[in-house]
Protein backbone atom coordinates (compact mmCIF):
# COMPACT_ATOMS: atom_id res chain seq x y z
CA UNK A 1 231.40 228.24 36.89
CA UNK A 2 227.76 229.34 37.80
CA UNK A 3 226.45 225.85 36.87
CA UNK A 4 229.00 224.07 39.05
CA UNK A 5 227.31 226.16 42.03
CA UNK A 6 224.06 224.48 41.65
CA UNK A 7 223.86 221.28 42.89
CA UNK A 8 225.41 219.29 45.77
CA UNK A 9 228.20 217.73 44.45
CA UNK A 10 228.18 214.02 43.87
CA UNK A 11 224.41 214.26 45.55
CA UNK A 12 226.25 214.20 48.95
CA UNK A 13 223.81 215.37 52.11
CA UNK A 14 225.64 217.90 53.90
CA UNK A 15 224.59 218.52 57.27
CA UNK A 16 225.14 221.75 60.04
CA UNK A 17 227.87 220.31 61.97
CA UNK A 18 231.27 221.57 61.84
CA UNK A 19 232.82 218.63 59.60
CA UNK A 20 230.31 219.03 57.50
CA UNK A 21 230.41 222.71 56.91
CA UNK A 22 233.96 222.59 56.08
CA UNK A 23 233.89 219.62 53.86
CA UNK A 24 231.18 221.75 51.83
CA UNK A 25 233.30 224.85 52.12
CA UNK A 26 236.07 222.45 50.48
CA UNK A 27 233.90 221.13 47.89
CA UNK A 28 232.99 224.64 46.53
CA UNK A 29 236.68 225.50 46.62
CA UNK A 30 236.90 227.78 49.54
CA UNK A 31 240.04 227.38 51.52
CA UNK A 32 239.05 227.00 55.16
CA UNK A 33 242.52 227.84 56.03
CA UNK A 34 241.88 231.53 56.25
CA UNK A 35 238.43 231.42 57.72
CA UNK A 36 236.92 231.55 60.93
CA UNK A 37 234.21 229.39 61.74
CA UNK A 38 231.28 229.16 64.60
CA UNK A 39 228.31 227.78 64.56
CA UNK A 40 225.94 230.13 63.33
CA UNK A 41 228.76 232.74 61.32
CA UNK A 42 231.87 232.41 59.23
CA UNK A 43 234.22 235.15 59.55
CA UNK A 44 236.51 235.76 56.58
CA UNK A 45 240.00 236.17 57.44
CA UNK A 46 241.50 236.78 54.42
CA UNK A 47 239.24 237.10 51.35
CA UNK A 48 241.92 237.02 48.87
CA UNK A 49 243.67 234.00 49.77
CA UNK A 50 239.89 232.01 51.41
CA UNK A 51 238.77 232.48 47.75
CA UNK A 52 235.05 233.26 49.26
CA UNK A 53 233.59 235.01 46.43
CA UNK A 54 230.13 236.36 46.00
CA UNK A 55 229.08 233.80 43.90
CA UNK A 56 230.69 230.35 46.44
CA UNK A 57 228.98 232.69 49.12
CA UNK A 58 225.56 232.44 46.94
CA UNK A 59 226.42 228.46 46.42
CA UNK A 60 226.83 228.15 50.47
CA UNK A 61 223.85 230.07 51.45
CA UNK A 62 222.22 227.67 49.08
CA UNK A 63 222.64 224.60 51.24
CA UNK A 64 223.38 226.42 54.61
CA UNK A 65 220.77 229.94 55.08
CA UNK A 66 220.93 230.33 58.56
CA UNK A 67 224.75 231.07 58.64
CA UNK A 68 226.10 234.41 58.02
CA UNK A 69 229.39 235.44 56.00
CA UNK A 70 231.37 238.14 57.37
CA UNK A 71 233.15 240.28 55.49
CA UNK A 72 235.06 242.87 57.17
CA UNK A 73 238.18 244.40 56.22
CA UNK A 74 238.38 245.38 60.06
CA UNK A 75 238.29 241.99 61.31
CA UNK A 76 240.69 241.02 58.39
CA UNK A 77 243.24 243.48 59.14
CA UNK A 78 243.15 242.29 63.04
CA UNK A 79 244.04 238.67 61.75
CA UNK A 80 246.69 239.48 59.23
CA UNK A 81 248.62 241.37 62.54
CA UNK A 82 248.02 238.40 64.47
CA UNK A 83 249.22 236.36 62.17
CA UNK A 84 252.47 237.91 62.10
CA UNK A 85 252.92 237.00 65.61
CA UNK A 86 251.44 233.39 65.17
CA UNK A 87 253.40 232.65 62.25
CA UNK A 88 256.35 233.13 64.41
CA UNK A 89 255.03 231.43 67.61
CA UNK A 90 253.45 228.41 66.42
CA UNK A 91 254.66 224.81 65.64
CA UNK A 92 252.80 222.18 63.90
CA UNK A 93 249.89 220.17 65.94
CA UNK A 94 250.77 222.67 69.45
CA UNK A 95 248.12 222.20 71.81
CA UNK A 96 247.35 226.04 72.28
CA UNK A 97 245.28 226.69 76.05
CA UNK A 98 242.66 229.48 75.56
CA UNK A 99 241.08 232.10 77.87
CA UNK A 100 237.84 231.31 79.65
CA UNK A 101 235.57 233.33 77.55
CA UNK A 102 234.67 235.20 80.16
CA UNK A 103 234.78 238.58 78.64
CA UNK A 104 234.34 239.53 74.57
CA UNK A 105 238.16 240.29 73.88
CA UNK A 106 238.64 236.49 75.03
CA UNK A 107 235.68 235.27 72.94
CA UNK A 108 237.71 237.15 69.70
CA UNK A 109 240.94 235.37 70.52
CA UNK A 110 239.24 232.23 70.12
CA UNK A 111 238.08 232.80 66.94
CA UNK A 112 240.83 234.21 65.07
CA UNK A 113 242.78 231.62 66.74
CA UNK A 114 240.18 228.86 64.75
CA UNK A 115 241.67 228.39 61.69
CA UNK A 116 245.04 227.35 63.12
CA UNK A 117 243.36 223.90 63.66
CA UNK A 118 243.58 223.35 59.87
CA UNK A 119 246.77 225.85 59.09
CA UNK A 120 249.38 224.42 61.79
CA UNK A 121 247.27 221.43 62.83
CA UNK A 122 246.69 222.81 66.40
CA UNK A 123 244.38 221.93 69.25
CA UNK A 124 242.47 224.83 71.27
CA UNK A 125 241.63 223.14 74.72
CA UNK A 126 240.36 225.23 77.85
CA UNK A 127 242.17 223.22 80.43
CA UNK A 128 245.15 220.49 80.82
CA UNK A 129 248.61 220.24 79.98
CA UNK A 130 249.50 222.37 76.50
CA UNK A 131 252.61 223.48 74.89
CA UNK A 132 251.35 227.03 74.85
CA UNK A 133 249.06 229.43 76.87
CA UNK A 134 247.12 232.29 74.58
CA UNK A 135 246.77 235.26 76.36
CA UNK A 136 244.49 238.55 75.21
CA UNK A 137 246.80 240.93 75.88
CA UNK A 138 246.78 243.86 72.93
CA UNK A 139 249.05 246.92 72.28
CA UNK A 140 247.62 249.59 74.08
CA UNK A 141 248.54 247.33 77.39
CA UNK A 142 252.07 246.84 76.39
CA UNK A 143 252.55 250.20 75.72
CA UNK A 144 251.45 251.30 78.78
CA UNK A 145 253.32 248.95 80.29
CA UNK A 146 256.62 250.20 79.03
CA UNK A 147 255.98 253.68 79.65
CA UNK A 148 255.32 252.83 83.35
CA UNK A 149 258.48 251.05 83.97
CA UNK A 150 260.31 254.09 82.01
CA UNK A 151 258.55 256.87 84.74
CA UNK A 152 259.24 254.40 87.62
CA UNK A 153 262.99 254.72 86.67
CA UNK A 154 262.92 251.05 86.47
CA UNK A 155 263.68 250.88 83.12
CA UNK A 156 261.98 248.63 80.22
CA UNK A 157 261.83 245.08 81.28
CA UNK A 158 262.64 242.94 78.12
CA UNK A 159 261.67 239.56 79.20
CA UNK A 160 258.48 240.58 80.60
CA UNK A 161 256.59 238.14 78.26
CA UNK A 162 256.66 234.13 79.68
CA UNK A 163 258.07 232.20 77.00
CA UNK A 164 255.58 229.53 76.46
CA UNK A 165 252.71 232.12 76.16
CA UNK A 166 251.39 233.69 72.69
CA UNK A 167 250.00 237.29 72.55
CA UNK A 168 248.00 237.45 69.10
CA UNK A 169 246.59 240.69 69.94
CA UNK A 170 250.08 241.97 70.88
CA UNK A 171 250.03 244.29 67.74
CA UNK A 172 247.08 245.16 67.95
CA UNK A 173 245.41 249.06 69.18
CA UNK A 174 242.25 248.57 71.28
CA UNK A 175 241.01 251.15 69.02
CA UNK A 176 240.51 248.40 65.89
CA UNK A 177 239.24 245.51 68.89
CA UNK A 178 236.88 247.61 70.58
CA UNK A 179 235.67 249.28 66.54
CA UNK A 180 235.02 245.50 66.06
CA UNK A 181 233.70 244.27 69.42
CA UNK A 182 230.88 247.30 68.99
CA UNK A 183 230.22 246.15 65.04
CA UNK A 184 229.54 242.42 66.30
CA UNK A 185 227.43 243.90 69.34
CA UNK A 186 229.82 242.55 71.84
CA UNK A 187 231.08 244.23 75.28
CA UNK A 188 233.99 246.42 74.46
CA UNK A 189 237.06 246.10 76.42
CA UNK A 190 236.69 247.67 79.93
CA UNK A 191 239.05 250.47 81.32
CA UNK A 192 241.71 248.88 83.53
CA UNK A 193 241.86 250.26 87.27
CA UNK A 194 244.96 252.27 87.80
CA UNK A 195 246.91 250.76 90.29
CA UNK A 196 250.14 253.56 91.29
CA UNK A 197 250.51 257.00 89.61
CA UNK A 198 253.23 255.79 87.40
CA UNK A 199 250.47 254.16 85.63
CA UNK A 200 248.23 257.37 85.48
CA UNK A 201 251.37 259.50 83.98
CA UNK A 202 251.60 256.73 81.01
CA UNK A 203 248.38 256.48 80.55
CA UNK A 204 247.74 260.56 80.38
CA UNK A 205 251.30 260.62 77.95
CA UNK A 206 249.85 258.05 75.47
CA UNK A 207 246.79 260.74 75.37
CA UNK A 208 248.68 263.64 74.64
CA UNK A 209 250.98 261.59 72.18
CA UNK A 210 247.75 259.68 70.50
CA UNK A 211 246.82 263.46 69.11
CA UNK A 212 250.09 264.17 67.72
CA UNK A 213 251.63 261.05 66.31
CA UNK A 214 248.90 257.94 66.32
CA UNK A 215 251.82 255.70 64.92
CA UNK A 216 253.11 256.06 68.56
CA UNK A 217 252.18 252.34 69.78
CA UNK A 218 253.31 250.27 66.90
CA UNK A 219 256.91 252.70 66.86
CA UNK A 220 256.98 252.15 70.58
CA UNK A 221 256.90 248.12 70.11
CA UNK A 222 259.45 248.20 67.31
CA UNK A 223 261.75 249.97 69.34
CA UNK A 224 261.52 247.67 72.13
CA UNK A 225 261.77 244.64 69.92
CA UNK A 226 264.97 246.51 68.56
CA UNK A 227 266.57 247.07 72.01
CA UNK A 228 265.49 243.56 72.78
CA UNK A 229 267.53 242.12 69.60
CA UNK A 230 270.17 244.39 69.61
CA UNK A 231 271.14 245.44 73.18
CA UNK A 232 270.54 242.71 75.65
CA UNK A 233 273.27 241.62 77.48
């Protein structure tokens, strides 16, 4: 296996753009499927199933030194939640509208959302008509959210998420974003203004319950998604 890793295959000329990056990635048996590409780094989604090893990452620096290959179980355990959500969402060759990225949480949507271009086919436009819109929205909001309408006496609104909108992040504690935005040297995600005191009581109760159960959030979703299967009306 070494020797296959050194030489271009077939004496092809690879060059840095995107098609061309890929097609090597292919060539050295790395399934682009479960990575994330930009132009000057490669995330790795899912090492097991990518097949980057040390040695195809050798083979690729070879040809391609300026890029960097990122290997963080972090950033890997972010995608595998999304992807339970995506999985679900998605439909072969969607045309998915992204964020502006206007802020760092919107500039990590985009690139776990990447690879969906080869998995499912899909197109990530900016603007125009698409079948879905792909929102940044992450646990720690939704949780709060619930809790709010629960003090306001309102009760838990189960249809509070538009139908033709995807939440990746959805699953997702700020805590792993913001561990990941600060590793990559991007802005973290900013504290949102409190808007009515209902908001300030959930936000103070998902303190005090963050210090004795920090399972809270993800048992707070299931339990909605319960009541939303089992109850409605």
């Amino acid at each position: 296996m070494g020797l296959f890793f050194n030489f271009t295959p077939n004496n092809e000329e690879f060059t840095d753009s995107k098609k061309d990056v890929l097609k090597f990635l292919k060539v050295i048996r790395v399934d682009s499927r479960y990575i994330s590409y930009t132009s000057s780094k490669i995330y790795i989604n899912n090492l097991r199933f990518s097949k980057f090893s040390k040695t195809k990452e050798k083979a690729f620096k070879k040809h391609y030194p300026d890029f960097e290959i990122l290997r963080s179980s972090l950033f890997q355990k972010i995608c595998s939640r999304s992807s339970k959500v995506l999985s679900n969402k998605l439909k072969p060759k969607n045309c998915i509208l992204l964020p502006k990225k206007d802020n760092s949480i919107n500039e990590l949507l985009a690139i776990v959302l990447e690879p969906y271009t080869r998995k499912y086919g899909v197109e990530l436009v900016y603007e125009g008509n698409t079948d879905l819109i792909a929102k940044s929205f992450y646990l720690d909001e939704e949780v709060s959210n619930i809790f709010s309408e629960i003090f306001s006496g309102q009760g838990v609104n189960l249809e509070n998420q538009q139908k033709n909108t995807v939440y990746p992040f959805i699953n997702i504690p700020k805590e792993w974003l913001n561990s990941f935005l600060e590793m990559e040297e991007f802005d973290t995600i900013k504290e949102k203004e409190i808007n009515n005191d209902f908001e300030k009581i959930s936000n103070l109760f998902m303190s005090f319950l963050s210090e004795i159960t920090p399972q809270y959030r993800e048992n707070t979703l299931v339990s909605k998604e319960y009541i939303k299967k089992n109850f409605k009306s």
